[in-house]
C-alpha atoms as a PDB file:
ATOM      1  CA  UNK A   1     -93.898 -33.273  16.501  1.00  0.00           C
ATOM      2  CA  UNK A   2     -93.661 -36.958  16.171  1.00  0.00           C
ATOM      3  CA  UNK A   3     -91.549 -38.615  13.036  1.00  0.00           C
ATOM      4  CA  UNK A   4     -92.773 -40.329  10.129  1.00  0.00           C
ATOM      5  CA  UNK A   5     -92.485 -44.119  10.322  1.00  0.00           C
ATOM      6  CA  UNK A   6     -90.949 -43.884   7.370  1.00  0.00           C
ATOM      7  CA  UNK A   7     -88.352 -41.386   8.415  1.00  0.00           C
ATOM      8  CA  UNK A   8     -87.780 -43.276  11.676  1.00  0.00           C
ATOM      9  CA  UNK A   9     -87.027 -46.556   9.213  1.00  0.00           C
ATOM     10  CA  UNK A  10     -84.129 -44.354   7.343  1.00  0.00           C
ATOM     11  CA  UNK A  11     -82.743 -43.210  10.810  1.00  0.00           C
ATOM     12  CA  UNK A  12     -82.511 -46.694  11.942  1.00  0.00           C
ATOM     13  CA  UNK A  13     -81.003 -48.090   9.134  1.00  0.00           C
ATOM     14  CA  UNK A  14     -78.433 -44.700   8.675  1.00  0.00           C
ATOM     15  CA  UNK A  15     -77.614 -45.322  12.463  1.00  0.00           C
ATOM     16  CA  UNK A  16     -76.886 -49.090  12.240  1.00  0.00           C
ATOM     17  CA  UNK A  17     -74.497 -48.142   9.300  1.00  0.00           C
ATOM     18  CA  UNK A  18     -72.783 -45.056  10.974  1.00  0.00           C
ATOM     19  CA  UNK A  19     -72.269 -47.603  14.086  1.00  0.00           C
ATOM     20  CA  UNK A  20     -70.906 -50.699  12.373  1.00  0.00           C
ATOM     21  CA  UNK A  21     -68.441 -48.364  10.310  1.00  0.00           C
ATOM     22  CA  UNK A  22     -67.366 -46.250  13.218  1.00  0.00           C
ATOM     23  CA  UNK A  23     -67.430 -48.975  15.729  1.00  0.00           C
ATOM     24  CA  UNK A  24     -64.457 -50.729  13.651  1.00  0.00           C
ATOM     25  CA  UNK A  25     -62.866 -47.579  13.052  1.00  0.00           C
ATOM     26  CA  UNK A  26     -62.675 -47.295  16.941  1.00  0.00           C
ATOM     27  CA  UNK A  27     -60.708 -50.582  17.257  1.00  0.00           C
ATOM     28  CA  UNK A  28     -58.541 -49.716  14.218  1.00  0.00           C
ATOM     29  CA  UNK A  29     -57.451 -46.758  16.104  1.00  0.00           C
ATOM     30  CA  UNK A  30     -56.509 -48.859  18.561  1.00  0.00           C
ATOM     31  CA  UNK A  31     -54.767 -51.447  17.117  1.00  0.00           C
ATOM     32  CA  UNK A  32     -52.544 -48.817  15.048  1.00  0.00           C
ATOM     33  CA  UNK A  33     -51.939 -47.540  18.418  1.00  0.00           C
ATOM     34  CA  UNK A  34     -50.793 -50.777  20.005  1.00  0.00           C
ATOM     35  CA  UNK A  35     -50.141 -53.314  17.600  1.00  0.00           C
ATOM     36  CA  UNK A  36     -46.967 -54.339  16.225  1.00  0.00           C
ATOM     37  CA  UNK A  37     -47.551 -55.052  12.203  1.00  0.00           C
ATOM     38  CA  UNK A  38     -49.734 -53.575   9.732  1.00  0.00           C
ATOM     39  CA  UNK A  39     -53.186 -52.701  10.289  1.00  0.00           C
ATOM     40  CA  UNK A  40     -55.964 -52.298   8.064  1.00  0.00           C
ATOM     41  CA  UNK A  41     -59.503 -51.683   7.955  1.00  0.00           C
ATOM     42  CA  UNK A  42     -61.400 -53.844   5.098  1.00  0.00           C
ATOM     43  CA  UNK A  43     -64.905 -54.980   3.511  1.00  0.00           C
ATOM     44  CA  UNK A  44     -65.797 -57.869   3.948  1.00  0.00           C
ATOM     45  CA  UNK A  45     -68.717 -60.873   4.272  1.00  0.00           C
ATOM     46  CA  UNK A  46     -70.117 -62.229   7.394  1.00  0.00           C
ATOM     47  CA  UNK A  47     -71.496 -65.569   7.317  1.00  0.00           C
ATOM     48  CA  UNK A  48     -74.763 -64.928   5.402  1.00  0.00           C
ATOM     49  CA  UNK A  49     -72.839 -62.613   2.434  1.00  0.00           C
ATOM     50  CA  UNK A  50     -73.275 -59.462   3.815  1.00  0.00           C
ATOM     51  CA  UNK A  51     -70.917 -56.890   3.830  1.00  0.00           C
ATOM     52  CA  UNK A  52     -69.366 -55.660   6.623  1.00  0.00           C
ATOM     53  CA  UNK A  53     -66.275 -53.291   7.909  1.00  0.00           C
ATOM     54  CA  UNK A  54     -63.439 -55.312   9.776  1.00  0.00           C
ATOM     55  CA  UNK A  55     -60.311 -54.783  10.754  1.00  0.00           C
ATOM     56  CA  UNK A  56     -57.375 -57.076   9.394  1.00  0.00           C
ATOM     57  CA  UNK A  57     -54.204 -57.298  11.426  1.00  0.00           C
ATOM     58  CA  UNK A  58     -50.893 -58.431  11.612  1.00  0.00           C
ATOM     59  CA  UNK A  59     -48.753 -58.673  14.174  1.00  0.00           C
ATOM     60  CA  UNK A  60     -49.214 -59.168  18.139  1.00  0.00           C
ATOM     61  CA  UNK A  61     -50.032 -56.765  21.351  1.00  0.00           C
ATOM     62  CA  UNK A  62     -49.252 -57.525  24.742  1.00  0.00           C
ATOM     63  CA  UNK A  63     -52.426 -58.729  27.339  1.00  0.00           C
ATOM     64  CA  UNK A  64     -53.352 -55.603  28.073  1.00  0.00           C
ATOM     65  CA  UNK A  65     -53.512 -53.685  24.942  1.00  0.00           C
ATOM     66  CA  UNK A  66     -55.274 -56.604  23.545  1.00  0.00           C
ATOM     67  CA  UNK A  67     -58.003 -56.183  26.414  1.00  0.00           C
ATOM     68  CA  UNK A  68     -58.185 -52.120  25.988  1.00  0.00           C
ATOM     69  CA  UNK A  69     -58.675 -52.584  22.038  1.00  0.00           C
ATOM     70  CA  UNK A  70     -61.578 -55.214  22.690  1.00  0.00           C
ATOM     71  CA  UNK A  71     -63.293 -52.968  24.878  1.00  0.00           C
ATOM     72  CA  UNK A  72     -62.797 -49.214  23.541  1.00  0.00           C
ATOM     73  CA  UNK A  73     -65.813 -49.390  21.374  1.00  0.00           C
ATOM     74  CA  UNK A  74     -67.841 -50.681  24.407  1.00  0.00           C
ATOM     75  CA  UNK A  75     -66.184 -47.383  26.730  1.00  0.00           C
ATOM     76  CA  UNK A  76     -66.305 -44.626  23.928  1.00  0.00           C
ATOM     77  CA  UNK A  77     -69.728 -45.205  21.971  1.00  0.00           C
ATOM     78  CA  UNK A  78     -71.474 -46.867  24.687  1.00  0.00           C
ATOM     79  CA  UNK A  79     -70.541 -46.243  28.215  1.00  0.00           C
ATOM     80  CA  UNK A  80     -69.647 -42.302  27.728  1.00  0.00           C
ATOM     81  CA  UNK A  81     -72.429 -41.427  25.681  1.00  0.00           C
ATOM     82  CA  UNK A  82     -74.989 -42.940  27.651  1.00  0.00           C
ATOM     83  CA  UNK A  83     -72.812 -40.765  30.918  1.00  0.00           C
ATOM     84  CA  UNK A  84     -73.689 -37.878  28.447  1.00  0.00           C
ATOM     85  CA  UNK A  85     -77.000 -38.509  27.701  1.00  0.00           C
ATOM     86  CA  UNK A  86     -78.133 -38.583  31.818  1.00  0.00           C
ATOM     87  CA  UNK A  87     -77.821 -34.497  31.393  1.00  0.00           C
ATOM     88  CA  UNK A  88     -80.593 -34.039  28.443  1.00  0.00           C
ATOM     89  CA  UNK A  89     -83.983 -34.552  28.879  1.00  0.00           C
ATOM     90  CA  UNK A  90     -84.977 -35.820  24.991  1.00  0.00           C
ATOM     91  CA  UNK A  91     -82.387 -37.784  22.954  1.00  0.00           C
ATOM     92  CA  UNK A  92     -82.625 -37.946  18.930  1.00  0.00           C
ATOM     93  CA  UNK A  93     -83.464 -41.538  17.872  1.00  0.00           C
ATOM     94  CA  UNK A  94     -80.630 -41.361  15.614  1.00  0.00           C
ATOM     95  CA  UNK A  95     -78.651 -41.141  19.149  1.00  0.00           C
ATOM     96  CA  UNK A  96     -80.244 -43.709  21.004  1.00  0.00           C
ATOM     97  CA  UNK A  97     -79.998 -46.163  18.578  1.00  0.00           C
ATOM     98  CA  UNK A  98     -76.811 -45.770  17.860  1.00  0.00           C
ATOM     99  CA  UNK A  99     -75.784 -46.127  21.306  1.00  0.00           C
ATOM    100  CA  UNK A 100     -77.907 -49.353  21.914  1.00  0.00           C
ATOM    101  CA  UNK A 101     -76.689 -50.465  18.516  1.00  0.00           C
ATOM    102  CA  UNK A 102     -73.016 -50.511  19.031  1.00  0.00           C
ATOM    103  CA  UNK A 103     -73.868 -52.205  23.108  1.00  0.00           C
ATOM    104  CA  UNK A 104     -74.860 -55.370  21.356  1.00  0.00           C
ATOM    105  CA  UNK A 105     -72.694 -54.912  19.080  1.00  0.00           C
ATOM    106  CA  UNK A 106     -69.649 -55.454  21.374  1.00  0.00           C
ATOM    107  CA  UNK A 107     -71.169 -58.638  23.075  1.00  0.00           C
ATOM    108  CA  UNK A 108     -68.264 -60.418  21.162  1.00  0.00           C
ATOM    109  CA  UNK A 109     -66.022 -57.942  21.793  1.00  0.00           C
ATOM    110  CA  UNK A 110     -66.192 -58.297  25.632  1.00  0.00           C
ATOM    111  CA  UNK A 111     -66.633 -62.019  25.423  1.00  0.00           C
ATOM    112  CA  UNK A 112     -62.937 -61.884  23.785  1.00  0.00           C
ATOM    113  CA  UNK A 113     -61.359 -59.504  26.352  1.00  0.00           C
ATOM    114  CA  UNK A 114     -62.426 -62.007  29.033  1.00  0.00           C
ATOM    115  CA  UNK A 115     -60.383 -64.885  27.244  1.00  0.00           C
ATOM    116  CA  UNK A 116     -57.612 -62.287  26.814  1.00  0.00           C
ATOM    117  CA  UNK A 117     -58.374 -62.094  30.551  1.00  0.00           C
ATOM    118  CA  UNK A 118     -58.075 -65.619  31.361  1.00  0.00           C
ATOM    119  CA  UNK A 119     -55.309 -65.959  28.722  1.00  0.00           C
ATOM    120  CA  UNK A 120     -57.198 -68.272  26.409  1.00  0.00           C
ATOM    121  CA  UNK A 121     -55.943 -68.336  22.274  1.00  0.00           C
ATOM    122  CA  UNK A 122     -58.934 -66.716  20.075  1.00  0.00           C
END
């Protein structure tokens, strides 16, 4: 049975959310795991004044760990799922969007692990 357009609206926007909150999360993981300071994950505004989740940190991490924390997001909520999702025949929108959500979602993330790469300052 197909969805109401208005219940595929709600999904959307209840995906977005889940991703942009869980998508930090993911990195704050990692820089607790790596990083050498204090970590936090905040609230904040982007450039147009809406609020967003973020993660503040203090401290440094070597190359590496600075690469693996860019790109986790990309490799746990993008890469893995989508390995996941070969096996099932339907996905739920909810899914799908989620996973397409967080991909461009990390276009920064993996433009800053290549100038970790190439050892240019952020």
């Amino acid at each position: 049975m197909e969805m109401p357009v208005v219940q595929r609206i709600a999904v959307a926007i209840l995906a977005v959310v889940c991703i942009l909150i869980v998508h930090e999360f993911v990195h704050y993981l990692f820089m607790k795991l790596f990083y050498v300071g204090k970590v936090r994950l905040i609230f904040g505004q982007d450039k147009l004044g809406v609020p967003m989740p973020g993660v503040m940190v203090e401290g440094r991490a070597k190359k590496w760990q600075e690469i693996v924390m860019y790109l986790a997001p990309f490799v746990f909520l993008t890469v893995l799922p989508d390995i996941v999702f070969a096996f099932f025949e339907r996905i739920h929108l909810f899914f799908f969007i989620v996973v397409i959500g967080n991909c461009g979602g990390c276009f920064y993330d993996v433009m800053d692990a290549g100038m970790a790469l190439a050892g240019e300052e952020r």
